[in-house]
N, C-alpha and C. Protein backbone atom coordinates (compact mmCIF):
# COMPACT_ATOMS: atom_id res chain seq x y z
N UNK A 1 -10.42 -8.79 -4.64
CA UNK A 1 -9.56 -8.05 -5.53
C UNK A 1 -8.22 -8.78 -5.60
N UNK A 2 -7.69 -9.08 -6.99
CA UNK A 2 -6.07 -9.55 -6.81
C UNK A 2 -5.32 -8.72 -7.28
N UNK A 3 -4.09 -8.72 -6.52
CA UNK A 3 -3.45 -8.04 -6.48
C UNK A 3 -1.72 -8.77 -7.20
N UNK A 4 -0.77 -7.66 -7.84
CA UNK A 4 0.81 -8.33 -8.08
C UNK A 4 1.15 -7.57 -7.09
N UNK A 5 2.57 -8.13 -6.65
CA UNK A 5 3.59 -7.28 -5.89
C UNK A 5 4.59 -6.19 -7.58
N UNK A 6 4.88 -5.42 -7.38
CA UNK A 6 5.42 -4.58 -8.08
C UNK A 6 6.57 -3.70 -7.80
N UNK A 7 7.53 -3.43 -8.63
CA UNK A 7 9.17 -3.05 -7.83
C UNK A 7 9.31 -1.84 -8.72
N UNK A 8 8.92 -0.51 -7.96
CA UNK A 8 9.45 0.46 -8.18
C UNK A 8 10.99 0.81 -9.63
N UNK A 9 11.26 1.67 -10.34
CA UNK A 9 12.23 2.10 -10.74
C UNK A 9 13.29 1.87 -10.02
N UNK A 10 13.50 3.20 -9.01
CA UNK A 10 14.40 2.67 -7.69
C UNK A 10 14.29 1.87 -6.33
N UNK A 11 15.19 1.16 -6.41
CA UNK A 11 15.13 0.01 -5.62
C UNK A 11 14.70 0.76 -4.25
N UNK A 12 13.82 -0.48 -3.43
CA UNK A 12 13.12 0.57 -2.68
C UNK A 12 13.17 -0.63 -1.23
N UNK A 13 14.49 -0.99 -0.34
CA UNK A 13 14.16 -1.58 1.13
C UNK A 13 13.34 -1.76 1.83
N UNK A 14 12.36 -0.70 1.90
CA UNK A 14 12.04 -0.33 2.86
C UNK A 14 10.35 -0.39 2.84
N UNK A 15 9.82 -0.36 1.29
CA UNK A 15 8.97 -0.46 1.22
C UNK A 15 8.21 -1.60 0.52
N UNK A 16 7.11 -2.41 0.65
CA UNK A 16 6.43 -3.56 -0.83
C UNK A 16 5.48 -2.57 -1.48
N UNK A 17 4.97 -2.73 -3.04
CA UNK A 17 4.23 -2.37 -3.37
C UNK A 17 3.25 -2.94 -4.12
N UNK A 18 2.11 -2.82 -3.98
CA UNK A 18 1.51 -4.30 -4.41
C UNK A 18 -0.10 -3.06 -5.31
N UNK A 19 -0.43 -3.85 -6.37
CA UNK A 19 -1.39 -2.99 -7.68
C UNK A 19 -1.96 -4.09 -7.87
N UNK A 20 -3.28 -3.35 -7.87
CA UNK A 20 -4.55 -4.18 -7.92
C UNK A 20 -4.24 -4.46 -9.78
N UNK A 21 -4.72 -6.10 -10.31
CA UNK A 21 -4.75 -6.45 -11.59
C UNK A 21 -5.94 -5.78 -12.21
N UNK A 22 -6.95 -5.88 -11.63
CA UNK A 22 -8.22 -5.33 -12.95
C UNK A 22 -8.92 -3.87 -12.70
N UNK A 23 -8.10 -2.69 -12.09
CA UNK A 23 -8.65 -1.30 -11.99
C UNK A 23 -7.41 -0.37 -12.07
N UNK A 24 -7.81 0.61 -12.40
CA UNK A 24 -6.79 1.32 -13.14
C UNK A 24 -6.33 2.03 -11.71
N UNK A 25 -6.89 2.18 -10.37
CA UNK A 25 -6.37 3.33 -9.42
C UNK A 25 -6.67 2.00 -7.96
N UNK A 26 -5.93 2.20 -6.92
CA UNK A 26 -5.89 1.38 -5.98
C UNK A 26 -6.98 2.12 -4.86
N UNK A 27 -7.95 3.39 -5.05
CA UNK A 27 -8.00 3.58 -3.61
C UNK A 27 -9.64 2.69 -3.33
N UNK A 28 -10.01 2.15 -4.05
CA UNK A 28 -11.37 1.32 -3.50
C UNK A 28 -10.18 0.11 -2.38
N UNK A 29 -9.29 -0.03 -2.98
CA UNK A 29 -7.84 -1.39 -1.77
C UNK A 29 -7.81 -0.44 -0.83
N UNK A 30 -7.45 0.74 -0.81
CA UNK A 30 -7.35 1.93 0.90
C UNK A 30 -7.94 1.99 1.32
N UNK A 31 -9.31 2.20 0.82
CA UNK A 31 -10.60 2.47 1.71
C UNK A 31 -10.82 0.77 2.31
N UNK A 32 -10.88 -0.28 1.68
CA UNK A 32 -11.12 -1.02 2.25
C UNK A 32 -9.84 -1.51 3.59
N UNK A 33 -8.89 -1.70 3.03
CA UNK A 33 -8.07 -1.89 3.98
C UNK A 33 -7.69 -1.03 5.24
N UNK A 34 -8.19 0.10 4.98
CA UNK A 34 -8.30 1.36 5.93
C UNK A 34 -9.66 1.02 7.34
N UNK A 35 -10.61 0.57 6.58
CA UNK A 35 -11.47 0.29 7.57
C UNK A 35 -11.24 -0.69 8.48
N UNK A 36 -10.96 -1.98 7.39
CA UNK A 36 -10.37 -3.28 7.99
C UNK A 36 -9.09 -3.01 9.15
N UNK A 37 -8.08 -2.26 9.00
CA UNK A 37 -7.35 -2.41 9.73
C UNK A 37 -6.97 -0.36 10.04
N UNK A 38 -7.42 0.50 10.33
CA UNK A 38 -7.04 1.67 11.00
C UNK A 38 -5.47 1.39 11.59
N UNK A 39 -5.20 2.73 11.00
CA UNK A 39 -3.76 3.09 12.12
C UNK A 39 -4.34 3.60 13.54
N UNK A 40 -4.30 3.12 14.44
CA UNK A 40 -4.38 3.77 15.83
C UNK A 40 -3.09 3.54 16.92
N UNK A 41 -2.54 4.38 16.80
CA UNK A 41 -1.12 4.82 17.86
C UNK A 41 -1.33 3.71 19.04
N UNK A 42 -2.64 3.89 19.74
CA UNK A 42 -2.75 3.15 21.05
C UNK A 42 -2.72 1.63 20.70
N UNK A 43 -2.60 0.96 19.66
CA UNK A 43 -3.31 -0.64 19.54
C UNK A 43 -2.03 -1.25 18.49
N UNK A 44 -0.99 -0.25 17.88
CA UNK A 44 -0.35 -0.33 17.08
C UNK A 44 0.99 -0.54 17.83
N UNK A 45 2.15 -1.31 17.41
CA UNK A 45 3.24 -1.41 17.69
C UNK A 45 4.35 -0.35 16.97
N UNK A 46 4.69 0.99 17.25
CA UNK A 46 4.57 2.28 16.19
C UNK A 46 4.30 2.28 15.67
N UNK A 47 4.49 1.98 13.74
CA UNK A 47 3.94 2.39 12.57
C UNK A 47 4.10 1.22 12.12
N UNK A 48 3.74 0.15 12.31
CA UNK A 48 4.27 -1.49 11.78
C UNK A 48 2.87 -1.24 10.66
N UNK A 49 1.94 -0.63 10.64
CA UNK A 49 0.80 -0.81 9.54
C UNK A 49 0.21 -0.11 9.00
N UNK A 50 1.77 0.66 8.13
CA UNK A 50 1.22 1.83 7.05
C UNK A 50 1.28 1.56 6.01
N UNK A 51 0.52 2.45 5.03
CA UNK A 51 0.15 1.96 3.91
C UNK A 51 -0.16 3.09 3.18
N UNK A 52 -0.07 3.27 2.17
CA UNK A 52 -0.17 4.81 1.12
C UNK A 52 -0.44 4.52 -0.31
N UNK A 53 -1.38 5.21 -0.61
CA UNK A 53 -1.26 5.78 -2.22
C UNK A 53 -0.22 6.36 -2.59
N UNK A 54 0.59 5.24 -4.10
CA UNK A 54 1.53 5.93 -4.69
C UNK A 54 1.47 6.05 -6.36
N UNK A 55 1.88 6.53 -7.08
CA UNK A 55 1.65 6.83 -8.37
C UNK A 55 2.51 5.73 -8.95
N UNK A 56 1.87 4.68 -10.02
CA UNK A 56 3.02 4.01 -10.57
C UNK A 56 2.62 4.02 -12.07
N UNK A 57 3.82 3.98 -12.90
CA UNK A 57 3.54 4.23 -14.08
C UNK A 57 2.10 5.45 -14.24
N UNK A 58 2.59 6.69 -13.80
CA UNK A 58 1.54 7.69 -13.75
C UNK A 58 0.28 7.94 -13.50
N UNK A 59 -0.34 6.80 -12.66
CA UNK A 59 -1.66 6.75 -11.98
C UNK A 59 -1.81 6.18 -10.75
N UNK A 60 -2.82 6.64 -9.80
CA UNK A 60 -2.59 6.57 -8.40
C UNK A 60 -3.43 4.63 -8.40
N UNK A 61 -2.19 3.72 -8.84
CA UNK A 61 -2.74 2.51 -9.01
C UNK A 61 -2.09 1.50 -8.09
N UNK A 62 -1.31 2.12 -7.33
CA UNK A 62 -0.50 1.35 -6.61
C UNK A 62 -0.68 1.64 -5.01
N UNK A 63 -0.37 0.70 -3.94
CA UNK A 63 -0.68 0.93 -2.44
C UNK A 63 1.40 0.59 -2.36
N UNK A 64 1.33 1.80 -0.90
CA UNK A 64 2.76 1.21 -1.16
C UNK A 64 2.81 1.16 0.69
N UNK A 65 3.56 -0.21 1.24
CA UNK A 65 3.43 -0.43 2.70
C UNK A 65 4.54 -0.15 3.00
N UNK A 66 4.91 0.16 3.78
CA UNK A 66 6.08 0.52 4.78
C UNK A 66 6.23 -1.22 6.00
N UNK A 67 7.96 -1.27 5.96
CA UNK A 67 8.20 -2.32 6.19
C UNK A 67 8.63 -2.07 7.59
N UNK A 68 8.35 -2.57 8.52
CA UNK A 68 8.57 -2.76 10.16
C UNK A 68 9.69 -3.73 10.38
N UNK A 69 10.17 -3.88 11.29
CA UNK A 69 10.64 -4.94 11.62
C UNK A 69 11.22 -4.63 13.04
């Protein structure tokens, strides 16, 4: 699947957001990346590898990650 990086309306620090080019909704990218990599508290450095469905331009087509550092 390829993917653009994509920049929110409001400017957003804290988060990247990246939309699959050839499907109109991102969650076949969650499910896969969900399996591939699980959040688990015990194996995780806190929340360094979250990741969410967000609505962009009015459809749930976008994954949006939360930035660690």
């Amino acid at each position: 699947m390829i993917f653009e990086i994509v920049e929110p309306v409001c400017h957003d620090k804290d988060h990247v957001y990246i939309k699959p080019l050839y499907c109109s909704d991102a969650w076949d990218a969650y499910y896969m990346l969900d399996k591939a990599f699980p959040y688990n508290i015990n194996t995780m450095d806190g929340r360094a590898w979250e990741f969410f469905i967000c609505c962009f331009n009015g459809y749930e087509n976008c994954l949006q990650f939360k930035i660690s550092i």
